[in-house]
PDB file of N, CA and C in Angstrom:
ATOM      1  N   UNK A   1      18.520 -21.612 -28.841  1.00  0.00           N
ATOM      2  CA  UNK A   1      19.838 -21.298 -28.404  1.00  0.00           C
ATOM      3  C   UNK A   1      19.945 -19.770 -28.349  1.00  0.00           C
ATOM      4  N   UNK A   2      20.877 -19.093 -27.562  1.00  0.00           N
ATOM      5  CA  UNK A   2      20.830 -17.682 -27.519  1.00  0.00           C
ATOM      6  C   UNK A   2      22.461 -17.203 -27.323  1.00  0.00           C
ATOM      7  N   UNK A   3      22.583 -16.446 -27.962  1.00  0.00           N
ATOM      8  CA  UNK A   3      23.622 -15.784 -27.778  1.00  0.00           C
ATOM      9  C   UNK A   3      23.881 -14.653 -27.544  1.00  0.00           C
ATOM     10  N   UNK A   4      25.134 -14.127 -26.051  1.00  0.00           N
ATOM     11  CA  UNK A   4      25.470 -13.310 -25.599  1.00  0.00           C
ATOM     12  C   UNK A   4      26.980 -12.960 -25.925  1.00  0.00           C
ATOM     13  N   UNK A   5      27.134 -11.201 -25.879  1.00  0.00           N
ATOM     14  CA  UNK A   5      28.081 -10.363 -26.033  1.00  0.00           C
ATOM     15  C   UNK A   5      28.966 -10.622 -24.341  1.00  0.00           C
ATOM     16  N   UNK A   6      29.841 -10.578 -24.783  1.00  0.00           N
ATOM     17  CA  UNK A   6      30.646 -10.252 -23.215  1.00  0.00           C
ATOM     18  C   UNK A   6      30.956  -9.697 -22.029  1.00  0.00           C
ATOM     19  N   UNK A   7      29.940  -8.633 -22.473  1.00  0.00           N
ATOM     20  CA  UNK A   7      29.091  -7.965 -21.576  1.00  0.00           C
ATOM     21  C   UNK A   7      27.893  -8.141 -21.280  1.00  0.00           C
ATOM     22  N   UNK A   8      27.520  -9.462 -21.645  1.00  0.00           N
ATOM     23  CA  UNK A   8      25.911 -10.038 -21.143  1.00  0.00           C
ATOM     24  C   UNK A   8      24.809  -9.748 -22.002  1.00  0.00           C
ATOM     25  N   UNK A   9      24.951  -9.141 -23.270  1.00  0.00           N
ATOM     26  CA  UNK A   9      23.926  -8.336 -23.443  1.00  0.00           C
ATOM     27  C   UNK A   9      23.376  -9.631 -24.536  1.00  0.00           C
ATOM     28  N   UNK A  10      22.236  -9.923 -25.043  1.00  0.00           N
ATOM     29  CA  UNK A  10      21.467 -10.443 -26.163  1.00  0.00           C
ATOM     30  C   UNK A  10      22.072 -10.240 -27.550  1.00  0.00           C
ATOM     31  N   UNK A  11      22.772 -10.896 -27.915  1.00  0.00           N
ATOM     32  CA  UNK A  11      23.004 -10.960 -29.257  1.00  0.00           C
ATOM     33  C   UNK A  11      22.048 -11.400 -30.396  1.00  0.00           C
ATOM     34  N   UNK A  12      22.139 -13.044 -30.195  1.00  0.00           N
ATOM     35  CA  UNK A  12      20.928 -13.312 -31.119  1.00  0.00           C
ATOM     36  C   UNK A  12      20.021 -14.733 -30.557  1.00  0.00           C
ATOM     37  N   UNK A  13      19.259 -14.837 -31.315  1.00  0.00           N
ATOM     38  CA  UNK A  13      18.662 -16.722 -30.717  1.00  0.00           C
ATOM     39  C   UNK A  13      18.828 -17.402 -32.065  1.00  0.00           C
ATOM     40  N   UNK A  14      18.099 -18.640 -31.560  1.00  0.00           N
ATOM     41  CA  UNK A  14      18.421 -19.099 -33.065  1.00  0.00           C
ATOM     42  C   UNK A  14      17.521 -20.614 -32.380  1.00  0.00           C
ATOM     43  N   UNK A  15      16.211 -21.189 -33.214  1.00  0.00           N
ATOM     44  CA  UNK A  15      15.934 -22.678 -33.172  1.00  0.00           C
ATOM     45  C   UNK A  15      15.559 -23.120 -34.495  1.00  0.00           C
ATOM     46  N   UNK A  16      15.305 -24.462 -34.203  1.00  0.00           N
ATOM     47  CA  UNK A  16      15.233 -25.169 -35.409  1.00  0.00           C
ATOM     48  C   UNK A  16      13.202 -24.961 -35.561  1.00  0.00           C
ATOM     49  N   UNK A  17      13.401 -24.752 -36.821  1.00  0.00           N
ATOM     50  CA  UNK A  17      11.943 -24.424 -37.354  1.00  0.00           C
ATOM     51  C   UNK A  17      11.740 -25.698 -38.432  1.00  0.00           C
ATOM     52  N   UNK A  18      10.181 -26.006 -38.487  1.00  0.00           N
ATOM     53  CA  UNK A  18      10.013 -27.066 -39.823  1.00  0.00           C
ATOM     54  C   UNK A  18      10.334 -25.612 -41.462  1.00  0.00           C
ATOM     55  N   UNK A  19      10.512 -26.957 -42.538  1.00  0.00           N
ATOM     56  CA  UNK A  19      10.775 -25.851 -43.132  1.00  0.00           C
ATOM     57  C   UNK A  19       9.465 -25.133 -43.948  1.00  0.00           C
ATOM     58  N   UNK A  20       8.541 -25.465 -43.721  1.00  0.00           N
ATOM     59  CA  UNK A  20       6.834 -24.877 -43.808  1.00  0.00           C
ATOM     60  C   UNK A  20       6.348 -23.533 -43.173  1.00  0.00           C
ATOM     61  N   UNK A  21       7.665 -23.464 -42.033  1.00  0.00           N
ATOM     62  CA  UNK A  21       7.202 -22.510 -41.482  1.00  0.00           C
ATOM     63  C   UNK A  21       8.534 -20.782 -41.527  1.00  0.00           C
ATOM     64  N   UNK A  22       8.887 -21.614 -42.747  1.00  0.00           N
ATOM     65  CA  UNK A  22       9.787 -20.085 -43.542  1.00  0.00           C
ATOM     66  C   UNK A  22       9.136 -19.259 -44.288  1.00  0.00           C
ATOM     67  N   UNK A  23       8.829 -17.898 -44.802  1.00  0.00           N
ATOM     68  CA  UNK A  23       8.276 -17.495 -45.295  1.00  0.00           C
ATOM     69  C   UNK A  23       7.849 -17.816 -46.213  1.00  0.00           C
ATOM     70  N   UNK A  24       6.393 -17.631 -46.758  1.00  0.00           N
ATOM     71  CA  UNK A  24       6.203 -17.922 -48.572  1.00  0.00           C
ATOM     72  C   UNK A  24       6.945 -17.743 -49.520  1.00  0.00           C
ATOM     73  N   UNK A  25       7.396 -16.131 -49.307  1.00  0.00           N
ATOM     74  CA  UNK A  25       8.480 -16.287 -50.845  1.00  0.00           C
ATOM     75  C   UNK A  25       9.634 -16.731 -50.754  1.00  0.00           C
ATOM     76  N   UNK A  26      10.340 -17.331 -49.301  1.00  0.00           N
ATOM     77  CA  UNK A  26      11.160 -18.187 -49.098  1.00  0.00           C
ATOM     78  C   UNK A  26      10.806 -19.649 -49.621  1.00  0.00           C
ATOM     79  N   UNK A  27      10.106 -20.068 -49.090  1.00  0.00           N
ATOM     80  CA  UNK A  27       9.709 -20.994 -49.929  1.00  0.00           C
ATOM     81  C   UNK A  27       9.438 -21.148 -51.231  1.00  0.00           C
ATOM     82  N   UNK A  28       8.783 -20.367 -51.603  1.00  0.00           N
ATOM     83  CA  UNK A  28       8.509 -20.297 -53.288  1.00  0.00           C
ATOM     84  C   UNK A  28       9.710 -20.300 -53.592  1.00  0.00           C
ATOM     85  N   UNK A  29      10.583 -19.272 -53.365  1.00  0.00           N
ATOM     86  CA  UNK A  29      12.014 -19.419 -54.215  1.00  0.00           C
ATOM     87  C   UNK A  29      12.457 -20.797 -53.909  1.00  0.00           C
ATOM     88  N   UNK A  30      12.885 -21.285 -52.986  1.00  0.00           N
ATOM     89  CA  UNK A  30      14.090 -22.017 -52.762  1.00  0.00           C
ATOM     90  C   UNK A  30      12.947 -23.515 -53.676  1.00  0.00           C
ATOM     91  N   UNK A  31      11.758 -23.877 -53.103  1.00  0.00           N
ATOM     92  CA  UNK A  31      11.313 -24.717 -54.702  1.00  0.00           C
ATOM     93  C   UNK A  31      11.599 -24.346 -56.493  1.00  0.00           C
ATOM     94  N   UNK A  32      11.831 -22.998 -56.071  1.00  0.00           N
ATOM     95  CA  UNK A  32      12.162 -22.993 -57.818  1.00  0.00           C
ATOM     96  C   UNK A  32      13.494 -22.971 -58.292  1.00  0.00           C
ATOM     97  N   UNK A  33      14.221 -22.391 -57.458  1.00  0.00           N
ATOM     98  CA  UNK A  33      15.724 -22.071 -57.422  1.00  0.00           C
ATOM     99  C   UNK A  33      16.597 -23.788 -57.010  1.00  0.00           C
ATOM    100  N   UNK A  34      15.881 -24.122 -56.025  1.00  0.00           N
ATOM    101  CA  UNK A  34      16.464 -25.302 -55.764  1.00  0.00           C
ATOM    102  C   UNK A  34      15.873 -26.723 -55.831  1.00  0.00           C
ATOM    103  N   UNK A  35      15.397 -26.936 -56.196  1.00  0.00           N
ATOM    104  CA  UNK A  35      14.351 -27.976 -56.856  1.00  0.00           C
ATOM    105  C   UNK A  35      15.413 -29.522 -57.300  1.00  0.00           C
ATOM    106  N   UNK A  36      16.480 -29.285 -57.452  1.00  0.00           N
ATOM    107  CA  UNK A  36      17.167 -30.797 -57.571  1.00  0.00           C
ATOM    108  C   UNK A  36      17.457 -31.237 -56.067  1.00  0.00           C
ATOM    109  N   UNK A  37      17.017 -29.970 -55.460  1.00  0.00           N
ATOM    110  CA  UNK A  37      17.743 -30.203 -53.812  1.00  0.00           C
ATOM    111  C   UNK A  37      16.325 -30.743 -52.673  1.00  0.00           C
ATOM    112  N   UNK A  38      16.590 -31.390 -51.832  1.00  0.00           N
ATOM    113  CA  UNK A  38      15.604 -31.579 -50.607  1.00  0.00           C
ATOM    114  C   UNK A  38      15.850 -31.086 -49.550  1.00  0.00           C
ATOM    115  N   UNK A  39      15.109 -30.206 -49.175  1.00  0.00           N
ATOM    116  CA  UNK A  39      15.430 -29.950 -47.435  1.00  0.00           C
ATOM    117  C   UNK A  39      15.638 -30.582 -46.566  1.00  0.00           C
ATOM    118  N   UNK A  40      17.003 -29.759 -45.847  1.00  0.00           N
ATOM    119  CA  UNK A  40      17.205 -30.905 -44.823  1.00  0.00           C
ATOM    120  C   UNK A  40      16.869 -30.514 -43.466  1.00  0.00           C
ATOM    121  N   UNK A  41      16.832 -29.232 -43.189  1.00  0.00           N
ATOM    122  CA  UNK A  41      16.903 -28.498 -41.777  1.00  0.00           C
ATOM    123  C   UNK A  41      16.543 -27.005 -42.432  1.00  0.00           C
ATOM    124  N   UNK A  42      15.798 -26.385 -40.952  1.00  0.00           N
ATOM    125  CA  UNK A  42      15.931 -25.050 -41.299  1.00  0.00           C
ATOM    126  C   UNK A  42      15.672 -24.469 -39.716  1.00  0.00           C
ATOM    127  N   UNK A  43      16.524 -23.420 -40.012  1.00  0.00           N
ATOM    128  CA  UNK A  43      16.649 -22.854 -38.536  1.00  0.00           C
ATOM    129  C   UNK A  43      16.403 -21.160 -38.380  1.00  0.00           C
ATOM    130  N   UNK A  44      15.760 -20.349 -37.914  1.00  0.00           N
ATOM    131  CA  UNK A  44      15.179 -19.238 -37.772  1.00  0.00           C
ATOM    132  C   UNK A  44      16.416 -18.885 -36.657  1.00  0.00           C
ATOM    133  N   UNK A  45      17.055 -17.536 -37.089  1.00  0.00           N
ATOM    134  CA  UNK A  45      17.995 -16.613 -36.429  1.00  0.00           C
ATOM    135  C   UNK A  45      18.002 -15.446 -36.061  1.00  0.00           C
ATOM    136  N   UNK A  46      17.577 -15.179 -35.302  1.00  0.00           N
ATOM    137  CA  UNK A  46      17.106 -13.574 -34.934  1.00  0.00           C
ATOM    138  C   UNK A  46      18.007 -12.746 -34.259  1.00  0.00           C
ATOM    139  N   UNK A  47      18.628 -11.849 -34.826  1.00  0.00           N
ATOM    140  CA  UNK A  47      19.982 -10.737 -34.662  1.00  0.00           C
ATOM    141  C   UNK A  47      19.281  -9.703 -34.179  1.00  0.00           C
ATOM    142  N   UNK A  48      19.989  -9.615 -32.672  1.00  0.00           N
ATOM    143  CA  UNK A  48      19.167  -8.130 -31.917  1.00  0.00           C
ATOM    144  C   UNK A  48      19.410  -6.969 -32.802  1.00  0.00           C
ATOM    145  N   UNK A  49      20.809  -6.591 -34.065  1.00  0.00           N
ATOM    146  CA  UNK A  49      21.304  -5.582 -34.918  1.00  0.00           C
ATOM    147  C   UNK A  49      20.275  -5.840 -36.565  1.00  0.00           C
ATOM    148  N   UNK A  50      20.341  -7.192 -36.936  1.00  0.00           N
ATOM    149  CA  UNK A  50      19.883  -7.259 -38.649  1.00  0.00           C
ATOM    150  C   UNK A  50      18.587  -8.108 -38.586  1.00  0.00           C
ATOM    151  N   UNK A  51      18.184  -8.361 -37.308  1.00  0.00           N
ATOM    152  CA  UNK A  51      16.420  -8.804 -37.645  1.00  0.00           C
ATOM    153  C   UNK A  51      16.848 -10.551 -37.347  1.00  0.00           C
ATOM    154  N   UNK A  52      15.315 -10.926 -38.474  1.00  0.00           N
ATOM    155  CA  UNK A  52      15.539 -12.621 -38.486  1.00  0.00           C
ATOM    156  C   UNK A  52      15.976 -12.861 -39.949  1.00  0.00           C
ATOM    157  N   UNK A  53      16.522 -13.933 -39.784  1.00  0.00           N
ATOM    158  CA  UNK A  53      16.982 -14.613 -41.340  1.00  0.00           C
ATOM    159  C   UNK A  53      16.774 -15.830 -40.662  1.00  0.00           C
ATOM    160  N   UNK A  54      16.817 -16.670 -41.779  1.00  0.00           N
ATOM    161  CA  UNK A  54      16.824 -17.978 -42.036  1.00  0.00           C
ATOM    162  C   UNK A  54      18.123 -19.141 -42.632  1.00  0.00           C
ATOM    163  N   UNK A  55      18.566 -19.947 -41.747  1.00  0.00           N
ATOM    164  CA  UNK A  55      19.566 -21.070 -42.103  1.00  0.00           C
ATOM    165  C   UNK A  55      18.870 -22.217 -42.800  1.00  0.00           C
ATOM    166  N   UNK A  56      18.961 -22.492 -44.133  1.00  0.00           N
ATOM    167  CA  UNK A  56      18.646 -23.978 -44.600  1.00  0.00           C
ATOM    168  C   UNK A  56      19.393 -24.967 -45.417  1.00  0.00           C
ATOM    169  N   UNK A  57      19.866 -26.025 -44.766  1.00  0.00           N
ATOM    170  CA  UNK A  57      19.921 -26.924 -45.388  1.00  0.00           C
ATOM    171  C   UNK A  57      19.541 -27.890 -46.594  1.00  0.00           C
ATOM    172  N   UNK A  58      20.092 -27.846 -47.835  1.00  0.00           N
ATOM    173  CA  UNK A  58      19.560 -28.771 -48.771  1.00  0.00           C
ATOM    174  C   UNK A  58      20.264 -29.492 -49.408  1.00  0.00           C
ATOM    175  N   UNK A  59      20.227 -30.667 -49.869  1.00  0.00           N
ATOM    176  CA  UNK A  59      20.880 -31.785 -50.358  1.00  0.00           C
ATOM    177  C   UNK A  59      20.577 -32.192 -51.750  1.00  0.00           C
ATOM    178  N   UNK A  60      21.451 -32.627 -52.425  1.00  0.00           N
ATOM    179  CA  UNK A  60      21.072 -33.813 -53.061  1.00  0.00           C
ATOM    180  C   UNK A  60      22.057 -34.753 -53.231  1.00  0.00           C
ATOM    181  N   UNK A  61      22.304 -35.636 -54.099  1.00  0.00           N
ATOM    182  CA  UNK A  61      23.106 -36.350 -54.380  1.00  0.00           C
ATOM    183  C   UNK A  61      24.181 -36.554 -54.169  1.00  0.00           C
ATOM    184  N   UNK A  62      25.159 -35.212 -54.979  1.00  0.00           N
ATOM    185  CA  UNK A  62      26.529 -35.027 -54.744  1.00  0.00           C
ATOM    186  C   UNK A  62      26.413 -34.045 -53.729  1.00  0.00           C
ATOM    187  N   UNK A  63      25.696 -32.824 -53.444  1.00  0.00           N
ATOM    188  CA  UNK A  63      26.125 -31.824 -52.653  1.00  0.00           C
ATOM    189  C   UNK A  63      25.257 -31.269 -52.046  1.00  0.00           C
ATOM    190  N   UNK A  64      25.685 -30.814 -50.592  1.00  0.00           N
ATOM    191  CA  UNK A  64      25.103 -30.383 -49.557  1.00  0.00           C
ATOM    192  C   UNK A  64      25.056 -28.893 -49.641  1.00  0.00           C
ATOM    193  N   UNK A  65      24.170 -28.168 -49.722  1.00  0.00           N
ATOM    194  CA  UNK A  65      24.203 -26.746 -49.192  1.00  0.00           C
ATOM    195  C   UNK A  65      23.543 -25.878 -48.222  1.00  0.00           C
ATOM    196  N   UNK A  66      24.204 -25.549 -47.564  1.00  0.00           N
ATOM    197  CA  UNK A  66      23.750 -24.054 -46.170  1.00  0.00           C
ATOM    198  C   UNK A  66      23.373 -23.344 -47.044  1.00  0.00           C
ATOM    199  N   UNK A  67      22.435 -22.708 -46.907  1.00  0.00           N
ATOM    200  CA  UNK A  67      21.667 -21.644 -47.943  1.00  0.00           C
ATOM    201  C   UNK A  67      21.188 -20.561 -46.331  1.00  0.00           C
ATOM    202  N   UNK A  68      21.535 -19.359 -46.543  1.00  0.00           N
ATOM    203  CA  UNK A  68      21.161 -18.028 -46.398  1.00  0.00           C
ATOM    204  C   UNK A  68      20.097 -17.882 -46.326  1.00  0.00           C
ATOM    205  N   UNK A  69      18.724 -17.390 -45.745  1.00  0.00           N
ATOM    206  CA  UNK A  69      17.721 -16.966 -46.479  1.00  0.00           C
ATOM    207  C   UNK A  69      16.953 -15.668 -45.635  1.00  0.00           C
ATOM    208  N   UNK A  70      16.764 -14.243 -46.605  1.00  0.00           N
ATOM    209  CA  UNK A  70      16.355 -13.020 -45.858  1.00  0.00           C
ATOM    210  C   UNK A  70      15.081 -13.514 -45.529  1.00  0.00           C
ATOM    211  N   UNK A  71      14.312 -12.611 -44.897  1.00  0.00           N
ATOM    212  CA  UNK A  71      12.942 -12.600 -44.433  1.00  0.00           C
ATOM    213  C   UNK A  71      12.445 -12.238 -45.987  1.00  0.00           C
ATOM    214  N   UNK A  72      12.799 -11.906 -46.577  1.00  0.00           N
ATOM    215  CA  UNK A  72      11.781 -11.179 -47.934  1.00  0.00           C
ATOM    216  C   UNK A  72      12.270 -12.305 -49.081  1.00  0.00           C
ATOM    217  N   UNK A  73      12.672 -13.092 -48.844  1.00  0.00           N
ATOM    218  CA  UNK A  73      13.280 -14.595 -49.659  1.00  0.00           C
ATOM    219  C   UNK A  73      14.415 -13.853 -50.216  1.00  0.00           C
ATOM    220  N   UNK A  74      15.340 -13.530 -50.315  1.00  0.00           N
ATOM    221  CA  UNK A  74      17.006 -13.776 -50.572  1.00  0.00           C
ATOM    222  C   UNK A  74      17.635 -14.512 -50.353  1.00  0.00           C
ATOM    223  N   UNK A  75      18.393 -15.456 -51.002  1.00  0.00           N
ATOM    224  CA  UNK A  75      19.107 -16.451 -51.303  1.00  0.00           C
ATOM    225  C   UNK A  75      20.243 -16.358 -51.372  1.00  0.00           C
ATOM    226  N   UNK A  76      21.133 -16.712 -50.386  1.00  0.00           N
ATOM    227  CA  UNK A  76      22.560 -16.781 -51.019  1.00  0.00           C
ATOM    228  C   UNK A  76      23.184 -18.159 -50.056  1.00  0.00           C
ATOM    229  N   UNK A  77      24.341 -18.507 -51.194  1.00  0.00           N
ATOM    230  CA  UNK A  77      25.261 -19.768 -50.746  1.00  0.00           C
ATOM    231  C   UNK A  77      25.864 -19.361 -49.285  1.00  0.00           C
ATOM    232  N   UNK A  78      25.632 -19.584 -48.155  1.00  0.00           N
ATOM    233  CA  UNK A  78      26.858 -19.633 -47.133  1.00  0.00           C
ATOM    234  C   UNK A  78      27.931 -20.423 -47.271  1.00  0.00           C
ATOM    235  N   UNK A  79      27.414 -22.045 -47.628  1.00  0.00           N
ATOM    236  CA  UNK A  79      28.650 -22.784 -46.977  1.00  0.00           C
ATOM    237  C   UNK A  79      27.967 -23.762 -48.160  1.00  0.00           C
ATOM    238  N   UNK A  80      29.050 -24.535 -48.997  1.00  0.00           N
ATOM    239  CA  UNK A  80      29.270 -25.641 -49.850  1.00  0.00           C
ATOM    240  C   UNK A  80      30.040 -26.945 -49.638  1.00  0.00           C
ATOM    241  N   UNK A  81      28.995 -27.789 -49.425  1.00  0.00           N
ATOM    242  CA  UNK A  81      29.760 -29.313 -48.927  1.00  0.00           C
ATOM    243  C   UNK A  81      29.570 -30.319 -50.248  1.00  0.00           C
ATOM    244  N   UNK A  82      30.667 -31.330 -50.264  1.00  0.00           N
ATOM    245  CA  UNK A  82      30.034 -31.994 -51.335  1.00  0.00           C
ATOM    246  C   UNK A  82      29.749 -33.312 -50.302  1.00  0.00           C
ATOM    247  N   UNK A  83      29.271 -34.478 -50.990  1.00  0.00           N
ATOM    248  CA  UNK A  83      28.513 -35.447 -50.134  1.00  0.00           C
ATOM    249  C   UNK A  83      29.514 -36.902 -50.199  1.00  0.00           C
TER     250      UNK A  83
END
């Protein structure tokens, strides 16, 4: 998917990636950090201004979370669903 400014210009893209193919220390963290959780989706976002980051999905039981993730593995909550 790609997104444009209103003046046409490249904003950002964005597809769905397996989640194997997020960085290592993305991965490493989010197994250690999130480990009650299963992946559900992960999507690679590339900002013509702040680079690529990473959107992922993880679940468990009671609650769903959008998780953030930098290129250098940073972690943070975007969005909190419960199930």
């Amino acid at each position: 998917m790609a997104f444009y400014s209103q003046e046409g210009e490249l904003v950002a893209t964005s597809r769905t990636i397996d989640f194997n193919s997020l960085p290592v220390t993305a991965q490493l963290r989010l197994k250690a950090d999130y480990s009650d959780y299963l992946p559900r989706q992960a999507i690679e976002f590339d900002a013509a201004e702040s680079g690529t980051s990473y959107y992922v999905s993880v679940v468990n039981v009671k609650t769903t979370l959008l998780l953030h993730v930098t290129a250098d593995g940073m972690i943070s909550v975007f969005k909190k669903m419960s199930n």
